[in-house]
Protein backbone atom coordinates (compact mmCIF):
# COMPACT_ATOMS: atom_id res chain seq x y z
CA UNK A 1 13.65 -24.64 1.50
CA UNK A 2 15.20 -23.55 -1.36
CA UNK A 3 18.81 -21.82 -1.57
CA UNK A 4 18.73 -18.27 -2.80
CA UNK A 5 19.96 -18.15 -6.21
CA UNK A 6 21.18 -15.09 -7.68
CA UNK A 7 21.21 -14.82 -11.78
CA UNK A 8 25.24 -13.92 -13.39
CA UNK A 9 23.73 -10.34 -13.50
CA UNK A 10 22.81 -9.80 -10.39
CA UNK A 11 25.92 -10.25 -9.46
CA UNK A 12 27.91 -7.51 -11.90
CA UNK A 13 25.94 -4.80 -10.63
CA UNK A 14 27.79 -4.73 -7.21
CA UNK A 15 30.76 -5.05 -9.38
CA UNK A 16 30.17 -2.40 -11.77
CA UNK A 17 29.58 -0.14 -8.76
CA UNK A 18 32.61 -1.12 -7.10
CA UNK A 19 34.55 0.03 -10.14
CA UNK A 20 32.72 3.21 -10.33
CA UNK A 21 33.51 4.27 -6.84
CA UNK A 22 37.17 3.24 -7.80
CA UNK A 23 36.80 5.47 -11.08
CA UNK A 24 35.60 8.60 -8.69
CA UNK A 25 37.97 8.04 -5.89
CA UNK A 26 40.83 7.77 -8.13
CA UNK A 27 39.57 11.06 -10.46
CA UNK A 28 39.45 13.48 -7.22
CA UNK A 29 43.17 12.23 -6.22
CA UNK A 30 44.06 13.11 -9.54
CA UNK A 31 42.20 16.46 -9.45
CA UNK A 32 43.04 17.20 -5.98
CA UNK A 33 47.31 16.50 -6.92
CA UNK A 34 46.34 18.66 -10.18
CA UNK A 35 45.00 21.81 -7.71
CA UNK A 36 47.46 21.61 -5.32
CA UNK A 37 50.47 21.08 -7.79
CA UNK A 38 48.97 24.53 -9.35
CA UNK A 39 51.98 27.12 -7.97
CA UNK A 40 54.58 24.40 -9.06
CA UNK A 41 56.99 24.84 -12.23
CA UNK A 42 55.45 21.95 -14.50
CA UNK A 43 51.99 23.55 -15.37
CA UNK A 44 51.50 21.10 -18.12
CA UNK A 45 51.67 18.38 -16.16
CA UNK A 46 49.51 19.72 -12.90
CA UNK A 47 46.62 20.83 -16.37
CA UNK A 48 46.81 17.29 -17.32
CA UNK A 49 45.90 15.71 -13.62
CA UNK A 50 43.19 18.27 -13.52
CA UNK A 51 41.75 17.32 -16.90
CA UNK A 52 41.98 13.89 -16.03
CA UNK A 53 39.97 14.09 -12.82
CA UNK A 54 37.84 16.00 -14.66
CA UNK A 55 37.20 13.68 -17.15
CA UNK A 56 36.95 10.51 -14.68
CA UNK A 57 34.36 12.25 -12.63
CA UNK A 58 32.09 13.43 -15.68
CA UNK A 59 32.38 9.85 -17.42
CA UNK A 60 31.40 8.21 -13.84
CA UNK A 61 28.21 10.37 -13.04
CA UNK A 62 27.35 9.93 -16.68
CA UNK A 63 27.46 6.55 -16.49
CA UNK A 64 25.20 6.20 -13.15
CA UNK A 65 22.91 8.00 -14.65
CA UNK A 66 22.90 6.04 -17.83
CA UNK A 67 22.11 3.16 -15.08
CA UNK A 68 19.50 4.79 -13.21
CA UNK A 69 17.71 5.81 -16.88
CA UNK A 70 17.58 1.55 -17.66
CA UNK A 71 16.60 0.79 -14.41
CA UNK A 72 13.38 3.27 -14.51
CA UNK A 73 12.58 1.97 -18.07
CA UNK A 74 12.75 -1.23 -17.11
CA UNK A 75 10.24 -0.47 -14.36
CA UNK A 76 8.11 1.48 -16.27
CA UNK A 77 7.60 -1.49 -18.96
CA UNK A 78 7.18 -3.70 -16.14
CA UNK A 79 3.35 -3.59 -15.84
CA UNK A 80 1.47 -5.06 -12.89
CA UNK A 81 -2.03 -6.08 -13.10
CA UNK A 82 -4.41 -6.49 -10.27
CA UNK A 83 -7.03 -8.54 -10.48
CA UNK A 84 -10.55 -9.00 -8.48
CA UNK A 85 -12.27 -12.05 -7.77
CA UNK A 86 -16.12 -11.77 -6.44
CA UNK A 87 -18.70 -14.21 -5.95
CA UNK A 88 -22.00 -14.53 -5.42
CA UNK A 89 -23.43 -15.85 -2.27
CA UNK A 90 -26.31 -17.25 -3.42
CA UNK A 91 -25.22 -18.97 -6.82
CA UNK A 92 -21.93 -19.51 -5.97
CA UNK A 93 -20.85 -17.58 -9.67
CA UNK A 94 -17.13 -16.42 -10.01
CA UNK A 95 -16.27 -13.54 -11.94
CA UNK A 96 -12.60 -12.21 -12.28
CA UNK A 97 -12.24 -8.40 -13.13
CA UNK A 98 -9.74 -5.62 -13.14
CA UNK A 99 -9.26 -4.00 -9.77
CA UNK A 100 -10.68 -0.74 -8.97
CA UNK A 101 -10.19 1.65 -6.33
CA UNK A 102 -11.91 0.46 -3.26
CA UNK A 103 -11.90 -2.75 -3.68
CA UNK A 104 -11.07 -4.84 -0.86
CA UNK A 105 -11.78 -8.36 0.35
CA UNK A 106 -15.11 -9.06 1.83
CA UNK A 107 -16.50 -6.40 0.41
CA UNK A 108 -19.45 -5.59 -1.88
CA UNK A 109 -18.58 -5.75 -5.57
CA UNK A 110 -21.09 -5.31 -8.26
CA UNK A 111 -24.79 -7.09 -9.16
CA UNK A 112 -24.45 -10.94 -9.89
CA UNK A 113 -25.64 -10.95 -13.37
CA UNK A 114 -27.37 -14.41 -12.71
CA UNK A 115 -29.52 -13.89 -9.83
CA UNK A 116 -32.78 -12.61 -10.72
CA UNK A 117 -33.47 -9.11 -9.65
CA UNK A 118 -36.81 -8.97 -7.23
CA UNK A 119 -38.49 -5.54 -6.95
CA UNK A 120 -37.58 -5.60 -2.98
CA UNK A 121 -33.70 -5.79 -3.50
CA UNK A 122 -32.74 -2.54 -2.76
CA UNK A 123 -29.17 -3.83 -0.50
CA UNK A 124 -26.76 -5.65 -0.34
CA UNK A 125 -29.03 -8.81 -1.04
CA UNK A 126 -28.49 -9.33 -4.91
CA UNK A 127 -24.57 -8.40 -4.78
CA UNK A 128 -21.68 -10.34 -5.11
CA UNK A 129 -18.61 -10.35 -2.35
CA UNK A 130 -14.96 -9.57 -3.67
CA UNK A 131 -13.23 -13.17 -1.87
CA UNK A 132 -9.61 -12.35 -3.30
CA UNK A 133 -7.53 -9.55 -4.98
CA UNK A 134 -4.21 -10.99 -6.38
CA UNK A 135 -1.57 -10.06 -9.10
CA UNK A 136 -2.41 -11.46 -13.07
CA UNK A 137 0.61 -14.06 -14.12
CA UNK A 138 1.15 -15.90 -10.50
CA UNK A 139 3.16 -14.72 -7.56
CA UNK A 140 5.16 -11.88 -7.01
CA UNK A 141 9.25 -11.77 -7.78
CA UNK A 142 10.87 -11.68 -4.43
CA UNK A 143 14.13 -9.71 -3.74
CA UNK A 144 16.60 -10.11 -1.09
């Protein structure tokens, strides 16, 4: 059994999260010290926490939401085929299409194209059976 390896940046995005929740639990401190330090003589001073938090927390969210924006175009590129594989039970032909609604295995896909077509096939007789559905390129990426 193989060991689960995890690629460099799969690793950074715990990371980078880490350091985000840092960058918002450090910003309300400062904003919180900045509202509460509000009736105190140095104004300027309890402005500048306020702006500060302010700031942290409006740079964080953008920058989860810069993440989640990557993430969903990376799964939108990301395009999955499905295939269909049906065969004739008479002729033994294979043919390999694109999956349609429906489709499942053991079922009744469409006319085998090789089989002659008598005048009394008016079933199931002259169709081919769909024997697997699978994903085009392989196997499928899995995640821990």
């Amino acid at each position: 059994m193989r060991a689960l390896e995890k690629s460099p940046a799969s690793l950074l995005v715990p990371f980078y999260f880490f350091l985000l929740g840092l960058l918002i639990l450090f910003s309300l401190i400062l904003l919180v010290q900045g509202v509460t330090g509000a009736g105190r003589n140095d104004s300027f001073t309890n402005m500048l926490f306020i702006m500060t938090g302010l700031t942290g927390l409006v740079s964080t969210f953008y920058m989860i939401r810069r993440y989640q924006v990557s993430v969903q175009k990376m799964l939108k590129e990301r395009k999955t085929v499905v295939l269909t594989v049906e065969e004739c039970s008479k002729c033994s032909y294979k043919a390999v299409r694109p999956f349609r609604e429906g489709d499942y295995v053991y079922g009744y896909g469409e006319e085998c194209p090789r089989c002659p077509k008598g005048s009394g096939d008016t079933g199931v007789e002259n169709r081919m059976v769909i024997t697997a559905i699978y994903l085009e390129g392989g196997r499928q990426e899995e995640r821990y």
